[in-house]
N, C-alpha and C. Protein backbone atom coordinates (compact mmCIF):
# COMPACT_ATOMS: atom_id res chain seq x y z
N UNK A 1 18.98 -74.58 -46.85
CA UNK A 1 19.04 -74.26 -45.44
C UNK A 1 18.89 -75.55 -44.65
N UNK A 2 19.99 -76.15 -43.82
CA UNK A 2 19.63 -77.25 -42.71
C UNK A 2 18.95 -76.23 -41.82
N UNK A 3 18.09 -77.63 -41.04
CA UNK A 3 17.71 -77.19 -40.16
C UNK A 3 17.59 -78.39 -38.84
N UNK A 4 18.40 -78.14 -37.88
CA UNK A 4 18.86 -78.85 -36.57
C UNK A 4 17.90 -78.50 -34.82
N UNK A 5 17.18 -78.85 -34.44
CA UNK A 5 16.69 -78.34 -33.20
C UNK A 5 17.39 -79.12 -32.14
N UNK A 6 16.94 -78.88 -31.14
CA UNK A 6 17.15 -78.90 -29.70
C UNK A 6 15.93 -78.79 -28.13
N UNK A 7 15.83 -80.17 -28.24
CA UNK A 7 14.64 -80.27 -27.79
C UNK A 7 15.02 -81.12 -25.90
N UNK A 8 13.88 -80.63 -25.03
CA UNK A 8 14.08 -80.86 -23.42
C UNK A 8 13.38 -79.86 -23.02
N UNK A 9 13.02 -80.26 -21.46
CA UNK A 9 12.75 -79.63 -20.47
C UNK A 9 12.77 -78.44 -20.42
N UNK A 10 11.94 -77.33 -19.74
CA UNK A 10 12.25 -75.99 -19.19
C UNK A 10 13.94 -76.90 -17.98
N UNK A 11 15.12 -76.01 -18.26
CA UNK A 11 15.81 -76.08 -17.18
C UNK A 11 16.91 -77.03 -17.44
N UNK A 12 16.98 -77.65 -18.38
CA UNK A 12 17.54 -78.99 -18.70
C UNK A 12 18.92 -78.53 -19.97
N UNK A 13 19.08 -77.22 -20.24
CA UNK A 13 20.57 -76.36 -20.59
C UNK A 13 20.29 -76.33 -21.94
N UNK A 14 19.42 -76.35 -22.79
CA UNK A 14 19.27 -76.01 -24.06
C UNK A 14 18.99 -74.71 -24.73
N UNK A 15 19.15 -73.73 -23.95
CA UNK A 15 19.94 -72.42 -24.20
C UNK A 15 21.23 -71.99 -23.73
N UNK A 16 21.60 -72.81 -22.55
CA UNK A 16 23.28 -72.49 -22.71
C UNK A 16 24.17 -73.29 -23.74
N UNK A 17 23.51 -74.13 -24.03
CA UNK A 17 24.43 -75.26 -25.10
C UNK A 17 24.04 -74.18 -26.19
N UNK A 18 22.98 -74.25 -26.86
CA UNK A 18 23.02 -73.12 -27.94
C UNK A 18 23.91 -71.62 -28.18
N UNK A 19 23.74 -71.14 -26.65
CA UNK A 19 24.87 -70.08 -26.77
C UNK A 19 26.38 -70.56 -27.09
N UNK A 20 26.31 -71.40 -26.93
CA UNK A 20 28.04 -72.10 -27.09
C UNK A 20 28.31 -72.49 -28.07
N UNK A 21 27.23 -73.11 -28.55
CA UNK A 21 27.22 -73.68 -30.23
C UNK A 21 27.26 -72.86 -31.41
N UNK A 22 26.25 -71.39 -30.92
CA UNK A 22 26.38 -70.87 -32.11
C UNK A 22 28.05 -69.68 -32.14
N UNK A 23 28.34 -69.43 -31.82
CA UNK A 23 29.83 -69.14 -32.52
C UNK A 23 30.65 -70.34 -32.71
N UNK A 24 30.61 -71.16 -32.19
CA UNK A 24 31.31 -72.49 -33.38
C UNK A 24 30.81 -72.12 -34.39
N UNK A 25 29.55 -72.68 -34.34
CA UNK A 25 29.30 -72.77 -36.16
C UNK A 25 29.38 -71.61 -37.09
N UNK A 26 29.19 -70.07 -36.31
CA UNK A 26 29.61 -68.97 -37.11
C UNK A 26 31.44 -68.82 -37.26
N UNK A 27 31.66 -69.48 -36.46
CA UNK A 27 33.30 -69.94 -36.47
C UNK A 27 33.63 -70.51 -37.51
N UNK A 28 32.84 -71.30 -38.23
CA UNK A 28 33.17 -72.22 -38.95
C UNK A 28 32.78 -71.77 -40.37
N UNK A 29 32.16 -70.38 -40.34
CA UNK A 29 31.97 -69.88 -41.76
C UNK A 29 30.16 -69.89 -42.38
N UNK A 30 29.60 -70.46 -41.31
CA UNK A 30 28.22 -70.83 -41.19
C UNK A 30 27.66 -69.74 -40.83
N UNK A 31 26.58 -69.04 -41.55
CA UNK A 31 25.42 -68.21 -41.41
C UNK A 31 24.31 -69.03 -40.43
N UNK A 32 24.26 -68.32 -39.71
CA UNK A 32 23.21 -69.26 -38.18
C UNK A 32 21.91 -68.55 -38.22
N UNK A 33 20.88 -68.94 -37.96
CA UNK A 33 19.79 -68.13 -37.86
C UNK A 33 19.42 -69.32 -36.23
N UNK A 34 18.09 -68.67 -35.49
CA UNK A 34 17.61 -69.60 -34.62
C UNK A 34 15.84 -69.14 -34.29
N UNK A 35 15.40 -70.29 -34.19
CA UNK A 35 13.60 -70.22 -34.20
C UNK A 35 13.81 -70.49 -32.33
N UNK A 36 13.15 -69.63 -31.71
CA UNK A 36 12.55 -70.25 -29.95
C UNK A 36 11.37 -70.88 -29.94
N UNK A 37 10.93 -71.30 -29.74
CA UNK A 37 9.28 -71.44 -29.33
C UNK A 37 9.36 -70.56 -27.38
N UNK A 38 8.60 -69.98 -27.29
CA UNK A 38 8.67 -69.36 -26.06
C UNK A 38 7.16 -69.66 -25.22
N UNK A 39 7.34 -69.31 -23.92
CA UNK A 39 5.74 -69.57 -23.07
C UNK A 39 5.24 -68.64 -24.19
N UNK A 40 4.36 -68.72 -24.08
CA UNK A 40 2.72 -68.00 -24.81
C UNK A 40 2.64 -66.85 -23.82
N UNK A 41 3.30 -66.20 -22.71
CA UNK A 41 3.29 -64.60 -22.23
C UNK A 41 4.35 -64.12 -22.69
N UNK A 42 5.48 -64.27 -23.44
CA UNK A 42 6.51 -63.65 -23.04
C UNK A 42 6.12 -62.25 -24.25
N UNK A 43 6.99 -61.42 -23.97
CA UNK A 43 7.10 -60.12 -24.76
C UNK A 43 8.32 -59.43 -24.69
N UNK A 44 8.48 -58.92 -26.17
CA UNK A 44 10.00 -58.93 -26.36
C UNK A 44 9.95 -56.96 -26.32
N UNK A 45 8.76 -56.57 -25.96
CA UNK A 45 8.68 -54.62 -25.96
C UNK A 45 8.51 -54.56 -24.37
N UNK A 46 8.53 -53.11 -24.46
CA UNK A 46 8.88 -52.98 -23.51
C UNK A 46 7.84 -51.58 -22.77
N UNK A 47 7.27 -51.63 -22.04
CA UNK A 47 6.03 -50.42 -21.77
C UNK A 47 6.80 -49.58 -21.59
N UNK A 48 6.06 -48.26 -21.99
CA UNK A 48 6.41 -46.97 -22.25
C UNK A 48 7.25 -46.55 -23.27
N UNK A 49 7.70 -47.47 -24.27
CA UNK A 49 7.89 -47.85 -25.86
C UNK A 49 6.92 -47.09 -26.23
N UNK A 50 6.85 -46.27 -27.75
CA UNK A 50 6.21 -46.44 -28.60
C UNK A 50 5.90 -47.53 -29.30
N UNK A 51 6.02 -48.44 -29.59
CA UNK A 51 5.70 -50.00 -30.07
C UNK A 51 4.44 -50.85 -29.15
N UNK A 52 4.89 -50.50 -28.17
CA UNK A 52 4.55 -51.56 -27.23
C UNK A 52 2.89 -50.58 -26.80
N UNK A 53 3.14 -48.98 -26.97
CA UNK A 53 1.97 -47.79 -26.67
C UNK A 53 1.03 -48.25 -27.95
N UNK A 54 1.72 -48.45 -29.21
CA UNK A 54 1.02 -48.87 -30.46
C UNK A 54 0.22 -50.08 -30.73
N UNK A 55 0.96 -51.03 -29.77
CA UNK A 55 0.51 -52.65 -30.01
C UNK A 55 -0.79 -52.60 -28.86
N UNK A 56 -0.45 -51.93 -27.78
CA UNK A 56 -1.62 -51.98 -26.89
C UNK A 56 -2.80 -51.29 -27.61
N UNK A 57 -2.72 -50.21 -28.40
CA UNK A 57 -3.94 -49.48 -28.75
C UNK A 57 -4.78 -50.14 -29.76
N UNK A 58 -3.93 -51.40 -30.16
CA UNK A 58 -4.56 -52.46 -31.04
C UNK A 58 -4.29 -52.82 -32.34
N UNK A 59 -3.10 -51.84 -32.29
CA UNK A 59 -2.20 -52.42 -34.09
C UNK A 59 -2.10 -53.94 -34.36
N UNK A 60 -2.64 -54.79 -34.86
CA UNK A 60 -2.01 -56.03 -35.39
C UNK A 60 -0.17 -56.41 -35.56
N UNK A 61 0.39 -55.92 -36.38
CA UNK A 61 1.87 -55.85 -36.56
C UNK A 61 2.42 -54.19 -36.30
N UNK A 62 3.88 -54.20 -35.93
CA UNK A 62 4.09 -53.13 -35.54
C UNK A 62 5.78 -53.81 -36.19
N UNK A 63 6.22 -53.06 -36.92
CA UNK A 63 7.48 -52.95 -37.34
C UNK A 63 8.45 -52.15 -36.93
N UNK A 64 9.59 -52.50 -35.96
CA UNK A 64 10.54 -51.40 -36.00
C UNK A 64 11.85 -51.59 -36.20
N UNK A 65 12.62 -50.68 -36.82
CA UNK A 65 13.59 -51.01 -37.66
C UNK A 65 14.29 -49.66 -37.57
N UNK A 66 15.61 -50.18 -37.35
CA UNK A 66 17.08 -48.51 -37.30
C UNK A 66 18.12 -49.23 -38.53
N UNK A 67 19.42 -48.42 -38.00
CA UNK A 67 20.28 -49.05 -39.04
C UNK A 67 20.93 -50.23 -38.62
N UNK A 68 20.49 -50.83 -37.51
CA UNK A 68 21.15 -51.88 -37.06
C UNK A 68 20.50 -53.04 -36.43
N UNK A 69 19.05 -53.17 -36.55
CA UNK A 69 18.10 -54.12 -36.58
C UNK A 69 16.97 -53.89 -36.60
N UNK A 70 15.63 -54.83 -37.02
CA UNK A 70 14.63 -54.58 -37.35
C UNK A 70 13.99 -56.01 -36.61
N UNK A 71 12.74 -55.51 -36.38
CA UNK A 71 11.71 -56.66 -35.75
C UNK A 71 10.24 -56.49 -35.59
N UNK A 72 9.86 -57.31 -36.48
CA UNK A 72 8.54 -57.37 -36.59
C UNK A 72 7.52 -58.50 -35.41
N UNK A 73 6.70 -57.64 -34.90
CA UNK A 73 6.02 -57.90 -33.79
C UNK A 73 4.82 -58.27 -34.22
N UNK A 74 3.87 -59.26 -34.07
CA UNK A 74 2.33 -59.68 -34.67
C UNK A 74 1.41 -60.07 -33.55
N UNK A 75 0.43 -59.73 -33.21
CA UNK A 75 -0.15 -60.22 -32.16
C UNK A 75 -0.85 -60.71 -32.79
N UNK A 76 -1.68 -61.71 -32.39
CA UNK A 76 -2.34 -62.62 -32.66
C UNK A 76 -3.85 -62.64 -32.65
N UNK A 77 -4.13 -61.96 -31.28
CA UNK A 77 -5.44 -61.46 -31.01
C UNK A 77 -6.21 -62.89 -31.07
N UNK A 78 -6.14 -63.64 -31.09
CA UNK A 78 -6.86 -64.40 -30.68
C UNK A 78 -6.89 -66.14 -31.81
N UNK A 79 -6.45 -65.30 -32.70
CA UNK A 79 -5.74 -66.10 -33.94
C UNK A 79 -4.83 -67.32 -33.44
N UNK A 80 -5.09 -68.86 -34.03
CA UNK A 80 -4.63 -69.85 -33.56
C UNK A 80 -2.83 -69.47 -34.13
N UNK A 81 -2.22 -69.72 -32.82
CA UNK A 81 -0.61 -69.75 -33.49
C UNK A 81 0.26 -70.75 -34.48
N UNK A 82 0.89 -69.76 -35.47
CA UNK A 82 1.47 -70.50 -36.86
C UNK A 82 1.93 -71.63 -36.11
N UNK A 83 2.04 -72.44 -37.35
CA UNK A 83 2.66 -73.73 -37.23
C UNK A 83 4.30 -73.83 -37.46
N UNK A 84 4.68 -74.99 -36.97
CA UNK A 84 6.63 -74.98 -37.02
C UNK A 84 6.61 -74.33 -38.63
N UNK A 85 5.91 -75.20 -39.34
CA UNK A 85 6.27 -74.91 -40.80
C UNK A 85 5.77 -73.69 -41.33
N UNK A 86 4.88 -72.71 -40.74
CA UNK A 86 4.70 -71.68 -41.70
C UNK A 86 5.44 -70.93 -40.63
N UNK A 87 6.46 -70.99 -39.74
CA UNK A 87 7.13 -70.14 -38.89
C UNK A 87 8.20 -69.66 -39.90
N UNK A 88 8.69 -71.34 -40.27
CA UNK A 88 9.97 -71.57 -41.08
C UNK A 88 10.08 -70.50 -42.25
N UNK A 89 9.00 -70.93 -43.03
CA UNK A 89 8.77 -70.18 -44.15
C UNK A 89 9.08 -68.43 -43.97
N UNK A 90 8.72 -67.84 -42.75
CA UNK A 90 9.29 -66.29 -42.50
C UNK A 90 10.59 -66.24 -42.48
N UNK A 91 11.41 -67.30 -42.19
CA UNK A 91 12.87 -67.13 -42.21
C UNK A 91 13.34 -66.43 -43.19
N UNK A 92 14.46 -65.79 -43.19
CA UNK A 92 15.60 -65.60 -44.49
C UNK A 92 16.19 -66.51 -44.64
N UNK A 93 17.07 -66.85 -46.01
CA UNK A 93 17.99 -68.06 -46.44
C UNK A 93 19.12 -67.86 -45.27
N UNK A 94 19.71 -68.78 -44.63
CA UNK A 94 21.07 -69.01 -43.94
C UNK A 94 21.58 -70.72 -44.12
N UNK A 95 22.57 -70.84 -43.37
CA UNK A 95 23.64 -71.92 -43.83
C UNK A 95 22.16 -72.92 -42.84
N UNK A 96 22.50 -72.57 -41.68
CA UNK A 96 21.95 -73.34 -40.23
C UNK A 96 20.96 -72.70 -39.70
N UNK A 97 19.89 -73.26 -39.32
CA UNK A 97 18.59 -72.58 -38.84
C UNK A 97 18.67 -73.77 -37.55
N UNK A 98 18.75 -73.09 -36.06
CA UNK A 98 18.51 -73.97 -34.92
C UNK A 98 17.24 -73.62 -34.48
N UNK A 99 16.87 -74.33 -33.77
CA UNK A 99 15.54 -74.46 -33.31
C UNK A 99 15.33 -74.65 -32.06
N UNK A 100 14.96 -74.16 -31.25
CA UNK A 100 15.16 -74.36 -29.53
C UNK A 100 13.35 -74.65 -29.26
N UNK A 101 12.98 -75.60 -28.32
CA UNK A 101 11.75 -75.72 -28.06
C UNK A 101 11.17 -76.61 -29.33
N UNK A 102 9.93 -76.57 -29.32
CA UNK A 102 9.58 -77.14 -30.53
C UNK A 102 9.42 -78.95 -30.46
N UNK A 103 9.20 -79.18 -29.30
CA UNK A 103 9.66 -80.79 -28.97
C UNK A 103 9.59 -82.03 -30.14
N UNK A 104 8.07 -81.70 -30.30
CA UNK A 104 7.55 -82.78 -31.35
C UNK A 104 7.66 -81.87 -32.79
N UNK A 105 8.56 -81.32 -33.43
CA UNK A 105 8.64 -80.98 -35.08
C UNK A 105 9.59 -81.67 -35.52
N UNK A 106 9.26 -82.27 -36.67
CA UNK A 106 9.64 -83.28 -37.76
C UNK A 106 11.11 -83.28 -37.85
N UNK A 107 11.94 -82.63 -37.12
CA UNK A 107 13.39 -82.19 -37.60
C UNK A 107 14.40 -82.96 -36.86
N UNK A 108 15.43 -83.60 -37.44
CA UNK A 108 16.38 -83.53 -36.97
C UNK A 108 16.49 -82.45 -34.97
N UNK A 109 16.70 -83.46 -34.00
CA UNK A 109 17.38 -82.35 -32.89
C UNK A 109 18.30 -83.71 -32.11
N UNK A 110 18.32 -82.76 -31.36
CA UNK A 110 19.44 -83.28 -29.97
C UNK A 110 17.85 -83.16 -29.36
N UNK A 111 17.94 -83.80 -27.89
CA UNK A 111 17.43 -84.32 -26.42
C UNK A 111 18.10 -83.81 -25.61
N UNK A 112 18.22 -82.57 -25.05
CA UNK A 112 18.99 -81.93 -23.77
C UNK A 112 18.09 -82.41 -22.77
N UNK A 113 18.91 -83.30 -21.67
CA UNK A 113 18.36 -83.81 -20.54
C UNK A 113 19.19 -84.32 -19.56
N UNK A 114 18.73 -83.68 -18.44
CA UNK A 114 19.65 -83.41 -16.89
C UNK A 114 18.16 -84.17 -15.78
N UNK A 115 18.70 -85.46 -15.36
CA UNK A 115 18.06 -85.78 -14.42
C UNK A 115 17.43 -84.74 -13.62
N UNK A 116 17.85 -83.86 -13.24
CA UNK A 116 17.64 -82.71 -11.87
C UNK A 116 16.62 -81.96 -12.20
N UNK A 117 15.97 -81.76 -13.41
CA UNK A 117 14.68 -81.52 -13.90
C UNK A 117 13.70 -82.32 -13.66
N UNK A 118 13.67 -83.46 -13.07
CA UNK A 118 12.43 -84.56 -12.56
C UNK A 118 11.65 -84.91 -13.80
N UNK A 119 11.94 -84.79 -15.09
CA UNK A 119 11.09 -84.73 -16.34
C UNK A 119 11.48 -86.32 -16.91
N UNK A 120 10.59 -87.36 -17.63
CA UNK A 120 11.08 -88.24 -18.18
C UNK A 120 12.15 -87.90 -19.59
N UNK A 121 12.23 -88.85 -20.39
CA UNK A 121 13.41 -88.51 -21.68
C UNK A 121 12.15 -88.27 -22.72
N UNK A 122 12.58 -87.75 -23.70
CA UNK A 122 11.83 -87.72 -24.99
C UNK A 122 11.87 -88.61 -26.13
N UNK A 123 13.07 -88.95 -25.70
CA UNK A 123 13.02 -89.49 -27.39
C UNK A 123 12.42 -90.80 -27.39
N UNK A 124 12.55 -91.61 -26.44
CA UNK A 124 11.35 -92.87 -26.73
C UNK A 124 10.09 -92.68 -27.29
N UNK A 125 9.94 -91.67 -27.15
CA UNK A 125 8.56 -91.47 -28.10
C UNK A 125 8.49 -90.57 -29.22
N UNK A 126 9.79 -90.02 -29.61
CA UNK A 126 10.07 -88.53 -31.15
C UNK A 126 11.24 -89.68 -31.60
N UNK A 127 10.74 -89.72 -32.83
CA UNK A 127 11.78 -90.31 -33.56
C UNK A 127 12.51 -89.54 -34.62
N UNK A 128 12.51 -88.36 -33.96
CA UNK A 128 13.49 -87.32 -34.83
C UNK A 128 14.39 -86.69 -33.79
N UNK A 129 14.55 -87.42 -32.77
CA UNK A 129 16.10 -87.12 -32.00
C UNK A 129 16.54 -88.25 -32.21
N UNK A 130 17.94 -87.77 -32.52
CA UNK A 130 18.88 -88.27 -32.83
C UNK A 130 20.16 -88.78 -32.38
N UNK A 131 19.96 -87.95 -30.84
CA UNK A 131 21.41 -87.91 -30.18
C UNK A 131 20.81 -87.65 -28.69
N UNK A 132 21.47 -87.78 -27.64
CA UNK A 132 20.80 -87.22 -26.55
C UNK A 132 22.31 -86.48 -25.74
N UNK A 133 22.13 -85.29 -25.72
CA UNK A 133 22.91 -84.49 -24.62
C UNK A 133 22.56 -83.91 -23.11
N UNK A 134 23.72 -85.03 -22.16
CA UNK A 134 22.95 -85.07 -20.90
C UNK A 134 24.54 -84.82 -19.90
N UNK A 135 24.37 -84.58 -18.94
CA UNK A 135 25.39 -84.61 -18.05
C UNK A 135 25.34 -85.87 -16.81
N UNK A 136 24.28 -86.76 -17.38
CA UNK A 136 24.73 -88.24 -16.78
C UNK A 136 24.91 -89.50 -17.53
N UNK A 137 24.51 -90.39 -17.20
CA UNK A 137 25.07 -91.93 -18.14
C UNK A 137 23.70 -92.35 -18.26
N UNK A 138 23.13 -92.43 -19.50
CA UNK A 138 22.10 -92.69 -20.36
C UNK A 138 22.30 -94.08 -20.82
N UNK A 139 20.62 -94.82 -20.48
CA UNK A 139 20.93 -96.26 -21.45
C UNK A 139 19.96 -96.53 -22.65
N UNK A 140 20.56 -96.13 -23.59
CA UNK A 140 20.08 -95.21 -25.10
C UNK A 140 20.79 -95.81 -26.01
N UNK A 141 19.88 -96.63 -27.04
CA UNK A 141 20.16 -96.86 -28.41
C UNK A 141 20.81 -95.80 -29.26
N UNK A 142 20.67 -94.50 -28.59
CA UNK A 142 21.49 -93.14 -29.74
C UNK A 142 22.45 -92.75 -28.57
N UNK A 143 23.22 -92.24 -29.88
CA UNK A 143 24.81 -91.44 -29.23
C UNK A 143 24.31 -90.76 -28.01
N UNK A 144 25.09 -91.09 -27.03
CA UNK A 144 25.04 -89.77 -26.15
C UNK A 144 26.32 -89.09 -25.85
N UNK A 145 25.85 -87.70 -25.40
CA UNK A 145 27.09 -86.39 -26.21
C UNK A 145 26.91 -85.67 -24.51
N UNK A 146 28.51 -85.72 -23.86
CA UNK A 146 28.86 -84.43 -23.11
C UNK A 146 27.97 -83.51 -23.06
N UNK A 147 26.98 -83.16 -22.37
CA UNK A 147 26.16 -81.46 -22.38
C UNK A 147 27.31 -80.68 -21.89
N UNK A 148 27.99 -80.95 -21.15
CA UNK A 148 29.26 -80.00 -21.29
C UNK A 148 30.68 -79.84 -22.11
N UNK A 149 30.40 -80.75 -23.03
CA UNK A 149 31.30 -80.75 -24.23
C UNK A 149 30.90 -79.86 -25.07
N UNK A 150 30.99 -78.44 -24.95
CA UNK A 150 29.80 -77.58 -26.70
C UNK A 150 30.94 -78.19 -28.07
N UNK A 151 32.08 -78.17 -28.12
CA UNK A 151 32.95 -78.91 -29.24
C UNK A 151 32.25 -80.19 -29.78
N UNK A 152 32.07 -80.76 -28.74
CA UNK A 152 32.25 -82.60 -28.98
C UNK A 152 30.44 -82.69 -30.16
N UNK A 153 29.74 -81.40 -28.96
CA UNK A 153 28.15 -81.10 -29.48
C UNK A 153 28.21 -80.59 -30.83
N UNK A 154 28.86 -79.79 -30.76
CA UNK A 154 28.86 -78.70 -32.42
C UNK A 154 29.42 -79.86 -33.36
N UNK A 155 30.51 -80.72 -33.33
CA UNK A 155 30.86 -81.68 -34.28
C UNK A 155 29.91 -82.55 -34.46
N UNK A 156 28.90 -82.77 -33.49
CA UNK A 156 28.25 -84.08 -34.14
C UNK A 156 27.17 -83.66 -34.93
N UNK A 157 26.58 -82.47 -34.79
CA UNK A 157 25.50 -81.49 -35.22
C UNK A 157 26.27 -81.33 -37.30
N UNK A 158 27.43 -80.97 -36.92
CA UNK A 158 27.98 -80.77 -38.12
C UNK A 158 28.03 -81.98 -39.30
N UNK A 159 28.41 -82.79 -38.42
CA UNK A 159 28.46 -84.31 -39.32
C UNK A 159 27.05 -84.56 -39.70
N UNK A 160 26.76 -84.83 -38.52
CA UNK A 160 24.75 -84.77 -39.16
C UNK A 160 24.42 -84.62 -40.42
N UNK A 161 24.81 -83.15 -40.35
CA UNK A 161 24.15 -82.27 -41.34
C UNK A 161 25.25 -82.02 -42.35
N UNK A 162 26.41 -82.87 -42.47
CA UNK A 162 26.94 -82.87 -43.75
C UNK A 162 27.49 -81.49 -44.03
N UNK A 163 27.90 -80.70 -43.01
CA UNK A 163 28.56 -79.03 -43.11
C UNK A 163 29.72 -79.45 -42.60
N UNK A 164 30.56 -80.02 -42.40
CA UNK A 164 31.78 -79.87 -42.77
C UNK A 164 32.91 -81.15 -43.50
């Protein structure tokens, strides 16, 4: 399993580039999986769910599953949150595992960064970006890649990682 992230700013397009990227690469015959890191409130149930009636009454995990997807929910309760690497480890096998968020993990990413976020760059200080995708003119020892190119993005991701 490679595994490629995508690291920047709240606001700075590293979920629209991902939406764009991943049917390329399922285009290309590639099994995609993708890890978020999300704020620490978000919640993916929904009140007045049974799940969500279950998780409030204090279930630890709550599993639900039809014939057409399944998702396992864990609260934490107070429990320090897994690490990148024992996240990984829950994965299933696929071709490409992306990674959105996650700034500082050991992996291979891109640097999505748009001046208009007021945020400095990252990678002067992560030496596991590799590339920086921005929609201005960067003065950067690494490639910089069109944020509005998703082609020009998905090819260099590919070469990277030796998939095609």
């Amino acid at each position: 399993m490679k595994v490629f992230g995508f690291a920047g700013w709240s606001g700075s397009g590293k979920t629209t580039l991902i939406e764009k990227l991943i049917p390329r690469f399922v285009g290309a015959g590639l099994r995609v999986s993708l890890i978020k890191h999300a704020h620490h409130t978000f919640d993916v149930d929904q009140p007045g769910k049974d799940s969500y009636r279950h998780r409030h009454a204090g279930a630890s995990e709550i599993l639900v599953t039809s014939s057409r997807r399944w998702v396992l929910m864990h609260e934490l309760r107070g429990a320090h949150e897994p690490t990148f690497d024992e996240q990984l480890k829950r994965m299933s096998p696929c071709d490409l595992l992306l990674v959105e968020g996650f700034k500082f993990a050991p992996i291979p990413k891109v640097e999505v960064w748009r001046a208009a976020t007021g945020e400095g760059m990252l990678h002067p200080n992560d030496p596991h970006i590799v590339a920086v995708a921005s929609d201005a003119k960067i003065d950067t020892r690494l490639p910089v890649l069109d944020l509005n190119d998703d082609a020009a993005v998905a090819s260099f991701v590919l070469d990277y990682l030796k998939l095609q």
